[in-house]
C-alpha atoms as a PDB file:
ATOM      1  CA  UNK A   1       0.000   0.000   0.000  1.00  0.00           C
ATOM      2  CA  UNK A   2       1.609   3.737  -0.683  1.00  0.00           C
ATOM      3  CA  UNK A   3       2.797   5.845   1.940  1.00  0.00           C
ATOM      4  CA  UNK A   4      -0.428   8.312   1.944  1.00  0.00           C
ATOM      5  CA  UNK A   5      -3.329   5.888   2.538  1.00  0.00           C
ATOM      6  CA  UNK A   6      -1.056   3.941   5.422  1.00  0.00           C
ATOM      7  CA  UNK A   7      -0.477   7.192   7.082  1.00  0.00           C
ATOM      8  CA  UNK A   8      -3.914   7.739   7.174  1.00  0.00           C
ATOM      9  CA  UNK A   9      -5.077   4.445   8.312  1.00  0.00           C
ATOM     10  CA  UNK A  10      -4.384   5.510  12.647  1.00  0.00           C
ATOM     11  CA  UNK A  11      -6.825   7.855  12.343  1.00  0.00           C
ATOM     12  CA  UNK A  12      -9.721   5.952  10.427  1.00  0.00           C
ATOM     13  CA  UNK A  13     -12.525   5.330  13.084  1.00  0.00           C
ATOM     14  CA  UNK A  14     -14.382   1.858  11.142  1.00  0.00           C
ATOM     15  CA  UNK A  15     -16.994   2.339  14.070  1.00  0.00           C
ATOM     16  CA  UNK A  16     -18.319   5.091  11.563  1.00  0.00           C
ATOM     17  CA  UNK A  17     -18.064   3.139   8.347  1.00  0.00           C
ATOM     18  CA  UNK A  18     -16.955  -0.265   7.429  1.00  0.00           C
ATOM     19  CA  UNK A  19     -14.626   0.863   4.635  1.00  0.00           C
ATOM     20  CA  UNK A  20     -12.336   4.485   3.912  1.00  0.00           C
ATOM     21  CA  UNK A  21     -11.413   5.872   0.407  1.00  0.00           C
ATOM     22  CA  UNK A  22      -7.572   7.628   0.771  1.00  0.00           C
ATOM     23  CA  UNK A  23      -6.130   8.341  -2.693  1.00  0.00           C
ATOM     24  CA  UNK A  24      -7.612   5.650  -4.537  1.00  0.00           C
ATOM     25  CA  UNK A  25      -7.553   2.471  -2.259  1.00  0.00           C
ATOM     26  CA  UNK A  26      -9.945   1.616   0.123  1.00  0.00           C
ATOM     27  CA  UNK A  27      -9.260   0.652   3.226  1.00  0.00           C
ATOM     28  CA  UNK A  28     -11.270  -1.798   5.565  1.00  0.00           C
ATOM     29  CA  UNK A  29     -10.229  -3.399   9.059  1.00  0.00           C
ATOM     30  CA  UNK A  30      -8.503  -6.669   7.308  1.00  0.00           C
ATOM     31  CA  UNK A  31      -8.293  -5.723   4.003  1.00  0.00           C
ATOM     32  CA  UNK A  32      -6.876  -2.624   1.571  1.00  0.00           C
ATOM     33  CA  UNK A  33      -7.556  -2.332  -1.938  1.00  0.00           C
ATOM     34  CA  UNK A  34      -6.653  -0.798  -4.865  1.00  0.00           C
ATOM     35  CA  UNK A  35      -9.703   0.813  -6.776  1.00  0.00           C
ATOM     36  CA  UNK A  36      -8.883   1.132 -10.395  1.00  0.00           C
ATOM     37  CA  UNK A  37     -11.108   1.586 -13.732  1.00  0.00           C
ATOM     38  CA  UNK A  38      -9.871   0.294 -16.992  1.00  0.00           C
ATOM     39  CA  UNK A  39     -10.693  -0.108 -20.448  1.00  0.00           C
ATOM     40  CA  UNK A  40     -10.214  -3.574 -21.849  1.00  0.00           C
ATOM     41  CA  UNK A  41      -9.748  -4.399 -25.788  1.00  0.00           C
ATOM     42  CA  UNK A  42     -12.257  -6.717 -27.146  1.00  0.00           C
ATOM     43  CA  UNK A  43     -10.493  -9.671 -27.299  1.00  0.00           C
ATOM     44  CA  UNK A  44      -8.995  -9.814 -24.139  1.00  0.00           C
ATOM     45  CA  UNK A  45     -12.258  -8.927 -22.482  1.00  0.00           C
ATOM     46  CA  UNK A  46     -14.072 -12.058 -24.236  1.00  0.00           C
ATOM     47  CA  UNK A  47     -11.316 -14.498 -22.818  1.00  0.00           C
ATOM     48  CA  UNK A  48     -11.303 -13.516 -19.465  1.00  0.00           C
ATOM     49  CA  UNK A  49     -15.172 -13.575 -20.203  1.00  0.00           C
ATOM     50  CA  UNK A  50     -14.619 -17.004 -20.796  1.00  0.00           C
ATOM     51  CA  UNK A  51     -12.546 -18.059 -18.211  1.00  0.00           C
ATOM     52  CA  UNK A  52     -14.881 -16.625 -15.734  1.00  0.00           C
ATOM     53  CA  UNK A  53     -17.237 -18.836 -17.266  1.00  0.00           C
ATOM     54  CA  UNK A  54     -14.803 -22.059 -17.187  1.00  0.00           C
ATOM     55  CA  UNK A  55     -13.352 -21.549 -13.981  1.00  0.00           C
ATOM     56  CA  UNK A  56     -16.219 -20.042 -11.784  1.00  0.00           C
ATOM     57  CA  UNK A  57     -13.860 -17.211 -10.528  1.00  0.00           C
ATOM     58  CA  UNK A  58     -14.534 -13.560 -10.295  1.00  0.00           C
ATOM     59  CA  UNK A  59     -12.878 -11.321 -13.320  1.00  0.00           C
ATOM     60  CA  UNK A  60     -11.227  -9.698 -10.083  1.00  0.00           C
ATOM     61  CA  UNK A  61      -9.372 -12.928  -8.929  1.00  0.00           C
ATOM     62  CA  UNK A  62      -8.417 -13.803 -12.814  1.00  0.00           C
ATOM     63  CA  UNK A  63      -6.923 -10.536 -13.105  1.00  0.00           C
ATOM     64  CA  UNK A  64      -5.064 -10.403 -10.150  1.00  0.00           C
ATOM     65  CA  UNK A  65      -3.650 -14.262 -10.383  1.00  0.00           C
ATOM     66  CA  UNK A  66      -2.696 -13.181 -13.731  1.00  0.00           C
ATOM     67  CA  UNK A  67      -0.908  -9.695 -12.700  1.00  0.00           C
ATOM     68  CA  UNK A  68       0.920 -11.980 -10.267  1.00  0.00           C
ATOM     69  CA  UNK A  69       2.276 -14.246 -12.527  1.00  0.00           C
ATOM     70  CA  UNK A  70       3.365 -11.873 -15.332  1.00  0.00           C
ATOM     71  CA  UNK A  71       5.199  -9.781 -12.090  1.00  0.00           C
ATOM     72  CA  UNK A  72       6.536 -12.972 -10.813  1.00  0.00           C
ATOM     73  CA  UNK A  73       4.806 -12.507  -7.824  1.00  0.00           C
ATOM     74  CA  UNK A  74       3.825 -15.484  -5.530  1.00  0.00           C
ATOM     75  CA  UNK A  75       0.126 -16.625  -5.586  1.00  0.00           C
END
Protein backbone atom coordinates (compact mmCIF):
# COMPACT_ATOMS: atom_id res chain seq x y z
CA UNK A 1 0.00 0.00 0.00
CA UNK A 2 1.61 3.74 -0.68
CA UNK A 3 2.80 5.84 1.94
CA UNK A 4 -0.43 8.31 1.94
CA UNK A 5 -3.33 5.89 2.54
CA UNK A 6 -1.06 3.94 5.42
CA UNK A 7 -0.48 7.19 7.08
CA UNK A 8 -3.91 7.74 7.17
CA UNK A 9 -5.08 4.44 8.31
CA UNK A 10 -4.38 5.51 12.65
CA UNK A 11 -6.82 7.86 12.34
CA UNK A 12 -9.72 5.95 10.43
CA UNK A 13 -12.53 5.33 13.08
CA UNK A 14 -14.38 1.86 11.14
CA UNK A 15 -16.99 2.34 14.07
CA UNK A 16 -18.32 5.09 11.56
CA UNK A 17 -18.06 3.14 8.35
CA UNK A 18 -16.96 -0.27 7.43
CA UNK A 19 -14.63 0.86 4.63
CA UNK A 20 -12.34 4.48 3.91
CA UNK A 21 -11.41 5.87 0.41
CA UNK A 22 -7.57 7.63 0.77
CA UNK A 23 -6.13 8.34 -2.69
CA UNK A 24 -7.61 5.65 -4.54
CA UNK A 25 -7.55 2.47 -2.26
CA UNK A 26 -9.95 1.62 0.12
CA UNK A 27 -9.26 0.65 3.23
CA UNK A 28 -11.27 -1.80 5.56
CA UNK A 29 -10.23 -3.40 9.06
CA UNK A 30 -8.50 -6.67 7.31
CA UNK A 31 -8.29 -5.72 4.00
CA UNK A 32 -6.88 -2.62 1.57
CA UNK A 33 -7.56 -2.33 -1.94
CA UNK A 34 -6.65 -0.80 -4.86
CA UNK A 35 -9.70 0.81 -6.78
CA UNK A 36 -8.88 1.13 -10.40
CA UNK A 37 -11.11 1.59 -13.73
CA UNK A 38 -9.87 0.29 -16.99
CA UNK A 39 -10.69 -0.11 -20.45
CA UNK A 40 -10.21 -3.57 -21.85
CA UNK A 41 -9.75 -4.40 -25.79
CA UNK A 42 -12.26 -6.72 -27.15
CA UNK A 43 -10.49 -9.67 -27.30
CA UNK A 44 -8.99 -9.81 -24.14
CA UNK A 45 -12.26 -8.93 -22.48
CA UNK A 46 -14.07 -12.06 -24.24
CA UNK A 47 -11.32 -14.50 -22.82
CA UNK A 48 -11.30 -13.52 -19.47
CA UNK A 49 -15.17 -13.57 -20.20
CA UNK A 50 -14.62 -17.00 -20.80
CA UNK A 51 -12.55 -18.06 -18.21
CA UNK A 52 -14.88 -16.62 -15.73
CA UNK A 53 -17.24 -18.84 -17.27
CA UNK A 54 -14.80 -22.06 -17.19
CA UNK A 55 -13.35 -21.55 -13.98
CA UNK A 56 -16.22 -20.04 -11.78
CA UNK A 57 -13.86 -17.21 -10.53
CA UNK A 58 -14.53 -13.56 -10.30
CA UNK A 59 -12.88 -11.32 -13.32
CA UNK A 60 -11.23 -9.70 -10.08
CA UNK A 61 -9.37 -12.93 -8.93
CA UNK A 62 -8.42 -13.80 -12.81
CA UNK A 63 -6.92 -10.54 -13.10
CA UNK A 64 -5.06 -10.40 -10.15
CA UNK A 65 -3.65 -14.26 -10.38
CA UNK A 66 -2.70 -13.18 -13.73
CA UNK A 67 -0.91 -9.69 -12.70
CA UNK A 68 0.92 -11.98 -10.27
CA UNK A 69 2.28 -14.25 -12.53
CA UNK A 70 3.37 -11.87 -15.33
CA UNK A 71 5.20 -9.78 -12.09
CA UNK A 72 6.54 -12.97 -10.81
CA UNK A 73 4.81 -12.51 -7.82
CA UNK A 74 3.83 -15.48 -5.53
CA UNK A 75 0.13 -16.63 -5.59
Amino acid sequence: MNQSARSSDDSMDFTEKPRHQNNGWSVGKKTTRRKTSINLDEDVGRVLDQKTEETGLFLGRIINDSLRNHFGMSL
